[in-house]
Protein backbone atom coordinates (compact mmCIF):
# COMPACT_ATOMS: atom_id res chain seq x y z
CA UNK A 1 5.02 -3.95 -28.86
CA UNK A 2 8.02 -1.71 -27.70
CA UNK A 3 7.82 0.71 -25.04
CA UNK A 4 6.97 4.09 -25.71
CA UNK A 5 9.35 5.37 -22.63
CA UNK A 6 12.50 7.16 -24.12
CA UNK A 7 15.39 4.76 -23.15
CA UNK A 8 17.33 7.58 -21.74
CA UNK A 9 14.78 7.73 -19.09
CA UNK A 10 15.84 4.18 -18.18
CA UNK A 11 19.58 4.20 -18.08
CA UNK A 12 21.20 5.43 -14.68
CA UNK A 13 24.85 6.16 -15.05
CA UNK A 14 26.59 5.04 -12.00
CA UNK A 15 29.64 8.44 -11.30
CA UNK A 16 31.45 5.95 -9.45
CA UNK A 17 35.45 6.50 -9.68
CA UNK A 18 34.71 9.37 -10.74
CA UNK A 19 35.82 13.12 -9.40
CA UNK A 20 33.80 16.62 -10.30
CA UNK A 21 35.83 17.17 -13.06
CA UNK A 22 35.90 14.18 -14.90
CA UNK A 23 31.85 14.16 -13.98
CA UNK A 24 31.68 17.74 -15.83
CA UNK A 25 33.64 16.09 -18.71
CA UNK A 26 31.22 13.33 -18.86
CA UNK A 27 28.00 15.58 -18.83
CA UNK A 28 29.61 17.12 -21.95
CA UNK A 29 30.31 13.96 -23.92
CA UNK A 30 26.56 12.78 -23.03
CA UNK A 31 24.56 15.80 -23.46
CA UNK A 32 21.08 13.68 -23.84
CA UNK A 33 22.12 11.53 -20.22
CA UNK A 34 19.37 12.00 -18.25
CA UNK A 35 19.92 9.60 -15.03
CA UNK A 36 22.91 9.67 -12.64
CA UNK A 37 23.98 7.53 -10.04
CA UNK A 38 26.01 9.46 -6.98
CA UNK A 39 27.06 6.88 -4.74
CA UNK A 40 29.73 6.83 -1.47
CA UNK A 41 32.96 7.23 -3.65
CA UNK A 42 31.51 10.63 -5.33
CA UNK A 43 29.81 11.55 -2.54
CA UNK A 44 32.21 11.32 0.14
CA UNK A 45 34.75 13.02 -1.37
CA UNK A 46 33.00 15.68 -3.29
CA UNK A 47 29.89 16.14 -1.03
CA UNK A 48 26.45 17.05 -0.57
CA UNK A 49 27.65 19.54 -3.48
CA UNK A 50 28.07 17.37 -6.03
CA UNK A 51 24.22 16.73 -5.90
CA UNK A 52 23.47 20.87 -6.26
CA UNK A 53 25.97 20.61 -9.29
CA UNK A 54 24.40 17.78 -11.30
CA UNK A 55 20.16 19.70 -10.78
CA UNK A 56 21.93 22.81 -11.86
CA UNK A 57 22.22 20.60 -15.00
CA UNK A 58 19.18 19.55 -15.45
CA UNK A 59 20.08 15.70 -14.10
CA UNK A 60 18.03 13.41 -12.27
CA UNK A 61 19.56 11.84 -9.48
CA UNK A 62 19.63 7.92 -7.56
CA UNK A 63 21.24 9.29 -4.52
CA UNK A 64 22.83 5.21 -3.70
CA UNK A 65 24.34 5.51 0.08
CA UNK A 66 22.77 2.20 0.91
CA UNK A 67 21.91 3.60 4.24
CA UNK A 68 21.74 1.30 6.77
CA UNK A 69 21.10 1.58 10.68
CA UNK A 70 19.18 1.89 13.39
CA UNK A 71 15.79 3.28 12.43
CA UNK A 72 16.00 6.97 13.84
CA UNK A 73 19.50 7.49 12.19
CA UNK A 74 18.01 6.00 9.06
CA UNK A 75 14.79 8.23 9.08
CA UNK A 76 17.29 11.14 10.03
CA UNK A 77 19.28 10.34 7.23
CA UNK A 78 16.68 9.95 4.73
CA UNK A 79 15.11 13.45 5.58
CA UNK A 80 17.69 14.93 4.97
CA UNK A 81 18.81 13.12 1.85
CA UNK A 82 15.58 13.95 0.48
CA UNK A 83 15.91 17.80 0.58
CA UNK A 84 19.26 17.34 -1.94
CA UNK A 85 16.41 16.93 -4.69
CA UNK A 86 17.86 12.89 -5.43
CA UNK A 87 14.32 11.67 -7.07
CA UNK A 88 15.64 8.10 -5.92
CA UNK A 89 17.43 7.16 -2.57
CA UNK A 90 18.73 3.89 -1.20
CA UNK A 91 18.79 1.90 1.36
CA UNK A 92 18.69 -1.25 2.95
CA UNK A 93 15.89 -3.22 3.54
CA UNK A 94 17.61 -5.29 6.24
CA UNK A 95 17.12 -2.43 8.26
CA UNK A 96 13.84 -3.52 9.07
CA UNK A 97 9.83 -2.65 8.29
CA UNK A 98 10.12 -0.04 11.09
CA UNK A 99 13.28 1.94 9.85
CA UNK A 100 12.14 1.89 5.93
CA UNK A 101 8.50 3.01 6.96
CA UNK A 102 10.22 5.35 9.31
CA UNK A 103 12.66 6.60 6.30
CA UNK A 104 9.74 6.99 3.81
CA UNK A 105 7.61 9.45 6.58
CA UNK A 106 10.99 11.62 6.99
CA UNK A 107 12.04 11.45 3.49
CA UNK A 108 8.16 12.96 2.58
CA UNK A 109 8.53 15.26 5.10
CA UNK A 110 12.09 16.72 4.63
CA UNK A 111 11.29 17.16 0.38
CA UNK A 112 8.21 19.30 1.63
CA UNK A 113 10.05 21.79 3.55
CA UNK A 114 12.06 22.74 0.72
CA UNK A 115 9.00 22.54 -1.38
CA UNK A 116 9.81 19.17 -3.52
CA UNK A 117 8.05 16.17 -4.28
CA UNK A 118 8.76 13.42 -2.45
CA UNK A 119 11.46 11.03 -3.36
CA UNK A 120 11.39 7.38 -4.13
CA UNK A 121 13.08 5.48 -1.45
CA UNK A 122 14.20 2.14 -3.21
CA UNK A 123 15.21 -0.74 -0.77
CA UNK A 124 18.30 -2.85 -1.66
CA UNK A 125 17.84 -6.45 -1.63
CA UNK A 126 21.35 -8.64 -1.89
CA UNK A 127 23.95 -6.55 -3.93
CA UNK A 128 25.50 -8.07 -7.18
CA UNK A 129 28.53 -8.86 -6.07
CA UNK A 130 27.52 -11.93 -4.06
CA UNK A 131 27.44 -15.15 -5.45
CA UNK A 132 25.60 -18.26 -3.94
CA UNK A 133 28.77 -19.97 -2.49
CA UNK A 134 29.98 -16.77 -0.60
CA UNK A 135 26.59 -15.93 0.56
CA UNK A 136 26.79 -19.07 2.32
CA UNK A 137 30.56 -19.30 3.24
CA UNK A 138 30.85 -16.34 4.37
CA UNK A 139 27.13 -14.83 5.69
CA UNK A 140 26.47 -18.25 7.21
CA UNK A 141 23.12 -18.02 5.31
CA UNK A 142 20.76 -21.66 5.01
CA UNK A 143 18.72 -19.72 2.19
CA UNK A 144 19.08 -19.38 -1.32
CA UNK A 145 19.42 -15.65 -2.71
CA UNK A 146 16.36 -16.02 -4.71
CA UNK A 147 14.66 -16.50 -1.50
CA UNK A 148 16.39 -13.90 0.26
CA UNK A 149 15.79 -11.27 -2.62
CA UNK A 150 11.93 -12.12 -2.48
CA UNK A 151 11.82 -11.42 1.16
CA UNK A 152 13.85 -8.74 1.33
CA UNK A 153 11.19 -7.29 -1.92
CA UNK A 154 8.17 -8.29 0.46
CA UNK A 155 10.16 -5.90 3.44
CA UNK A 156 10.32 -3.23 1.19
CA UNK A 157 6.69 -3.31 -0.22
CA UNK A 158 5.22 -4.15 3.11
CA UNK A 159 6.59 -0.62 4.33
CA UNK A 160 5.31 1.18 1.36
CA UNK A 161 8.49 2.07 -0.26
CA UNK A 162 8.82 2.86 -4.17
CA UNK A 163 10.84 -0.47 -5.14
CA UNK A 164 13.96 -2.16 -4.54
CA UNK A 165 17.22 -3.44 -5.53
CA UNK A 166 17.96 -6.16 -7.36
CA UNK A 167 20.43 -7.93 -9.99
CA UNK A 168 18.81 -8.78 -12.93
CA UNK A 169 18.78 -12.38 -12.42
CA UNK A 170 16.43 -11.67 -10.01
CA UNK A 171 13.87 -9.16 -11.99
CA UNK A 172 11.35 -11.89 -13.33
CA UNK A 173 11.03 -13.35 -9.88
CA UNK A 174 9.95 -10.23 -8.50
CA UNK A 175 7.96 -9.06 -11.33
CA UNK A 176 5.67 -11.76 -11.69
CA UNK A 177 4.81 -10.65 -7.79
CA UNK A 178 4.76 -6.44 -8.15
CA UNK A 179 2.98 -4.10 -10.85
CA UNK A 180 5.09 -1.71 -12.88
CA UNK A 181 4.48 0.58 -10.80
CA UNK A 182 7.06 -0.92 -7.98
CA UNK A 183 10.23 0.29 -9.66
CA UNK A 184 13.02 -2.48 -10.22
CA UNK A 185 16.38 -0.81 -10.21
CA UNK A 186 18.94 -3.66 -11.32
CA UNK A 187 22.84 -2.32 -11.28
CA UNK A 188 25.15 -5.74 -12.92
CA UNK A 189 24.46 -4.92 -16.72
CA UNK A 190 27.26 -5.91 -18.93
CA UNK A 191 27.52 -6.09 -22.80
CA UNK A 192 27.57 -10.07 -23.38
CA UNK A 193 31.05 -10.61 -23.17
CA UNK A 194 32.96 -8.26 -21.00
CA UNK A 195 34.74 -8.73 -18.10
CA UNK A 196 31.88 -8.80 -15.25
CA UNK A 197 34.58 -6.75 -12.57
CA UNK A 198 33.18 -7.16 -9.39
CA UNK A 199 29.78 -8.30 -10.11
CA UNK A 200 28.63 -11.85 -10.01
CA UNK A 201 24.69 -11.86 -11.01
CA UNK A 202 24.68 -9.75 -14.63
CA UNK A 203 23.14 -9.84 -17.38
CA UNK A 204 22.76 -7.76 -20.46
CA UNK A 205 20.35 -4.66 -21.27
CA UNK A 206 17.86 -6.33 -23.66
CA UNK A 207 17.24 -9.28 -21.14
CA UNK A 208 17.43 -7.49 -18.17
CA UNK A 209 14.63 -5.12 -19.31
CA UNK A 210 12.63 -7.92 -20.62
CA UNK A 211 12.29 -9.41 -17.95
CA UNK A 212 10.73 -6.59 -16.36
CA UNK A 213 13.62 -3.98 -14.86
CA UNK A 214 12.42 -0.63 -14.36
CA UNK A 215 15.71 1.36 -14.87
CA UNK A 216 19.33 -0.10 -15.39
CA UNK A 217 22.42 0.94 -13.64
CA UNK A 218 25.55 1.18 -15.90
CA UNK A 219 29.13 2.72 -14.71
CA UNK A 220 32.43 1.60 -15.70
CA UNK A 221 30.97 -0.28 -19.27
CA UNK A 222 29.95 3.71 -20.36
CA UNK A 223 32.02 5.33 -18.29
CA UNK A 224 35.30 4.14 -18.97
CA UNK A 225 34.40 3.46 -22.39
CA UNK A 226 36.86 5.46 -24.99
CA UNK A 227 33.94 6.68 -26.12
CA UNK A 228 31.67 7.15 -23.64
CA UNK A 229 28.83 9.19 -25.84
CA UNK A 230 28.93 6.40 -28.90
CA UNK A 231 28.63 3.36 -25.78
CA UNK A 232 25.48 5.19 -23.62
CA UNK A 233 23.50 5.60 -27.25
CA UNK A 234 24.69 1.97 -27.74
CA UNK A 235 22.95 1.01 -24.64
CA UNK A 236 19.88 3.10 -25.20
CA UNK A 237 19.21 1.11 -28.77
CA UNK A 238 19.44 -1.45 -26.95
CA UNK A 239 16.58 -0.60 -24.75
CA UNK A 240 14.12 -0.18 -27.28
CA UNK A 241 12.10 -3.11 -25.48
């Protein structure tokens, strides 16, 4: 049976390359867009902003910073992250069980003193862009990053955050271990095909949800698309799942 969830709600489009302008151009070619992704590019050089710009139009936001430190700078960081109105926030769950329970008390704590729910802190696992030989060239890793992605998971659940991170080659794994409601937030989605850029682990909308994503990250496929309004309905058919 398909899902009754409008597949707008489930596509996040990643603003990443992008500047305010050409994000205001894009908000007008995708009126019915109803996730956005701000990550560092966007928000570094347009700032906190940006964020104020994007509620004003009725967007929901994945504030992606990845934040990762010590855990006071990371609970810091995360309350005030959380009074920007971003319904999700990132971060890494290498930081530790103390610095992601320490983020998630902070982050509920700086929404309430501007009167907003609290946001859901997602922890990233191993980002997309690694493959299995350069996780172990390079990281010096003896694990496989199946392995790694379930542990990192098990961090993030242990400390009570919303979800996690993950490529979609990893979303069955973890959702034969969490309910639905643990959101799985899996960036690497590519029409079958297409050049994968920078990403290693992809996979396409139909099978990524399948298997069990919660929301789908998509960037340069719909944004630099000629037609950027035709490609995000293209991908929401394709998420009737």
């Amino acid at each position: 049976m398909k899902n009754t969830i409008n597949p707008t709600e489930k596509i996040i489009v990643a603003l990443d390359g992008m500047d305010k302008n050409k994000v205001f151009n894009l908000l007008e070619e995708i009126p019915e867009l109803v996730w956005v992704k701000v990550g560092l590019e966007l928000f570094v050089s347009e700032g906190p902003d940006i964020l104020k710009m994007l509620r004003e139009k009725g967007k929901r936001i994945f504030l992606d910073l990845k934040f990762h430190d010590i855990p006071t700078t990371v609970a810091r960081a995360c309350f005030e992250a959380s009074q920007t109105g971003a319904e999700l926030i990132s971060l890494h769950s290498c930081a530790g069980i103390q610095a992601l329970k320490m983020a998630k008390e902070s982050a509920s704590e700086g929404a309430a003193k501007v009167n907003l729910p609290p946001p859901k802190l997602l922890g990233i696992t191993v980002l997309t862009s690694w493959t299995k030989e350069t996780f172990a060239d390079e990281l010096l890793i003896n694990q496989s990053i199946d392995d790694r992605v379930k542990h990192l998971s098990e961090i993030a659940s242990k400390a009570g955050l919303g979800g996690c991170v993950c490529s979609p080659r990893e979303v069955q794994l973890l959702r034969e271990i969490y309910p639905k409601t643990f959101e799985l937030v899996t960036p690497g989605i590519r029409p079958l095909g297409i050049d994968h850029n920078d990403q290693s682990r992809v996979s396409d909308v139909y099978d990524a949800l399948e298997m069990g994503a919660s929301k789908l990250v998509i960037g340069r496929a719909i944004t630099k698309s000629n037609d950027p309004g035709s490609t995000f309905r293209s991908f929401c058919n394709k998420a009737f799942v």
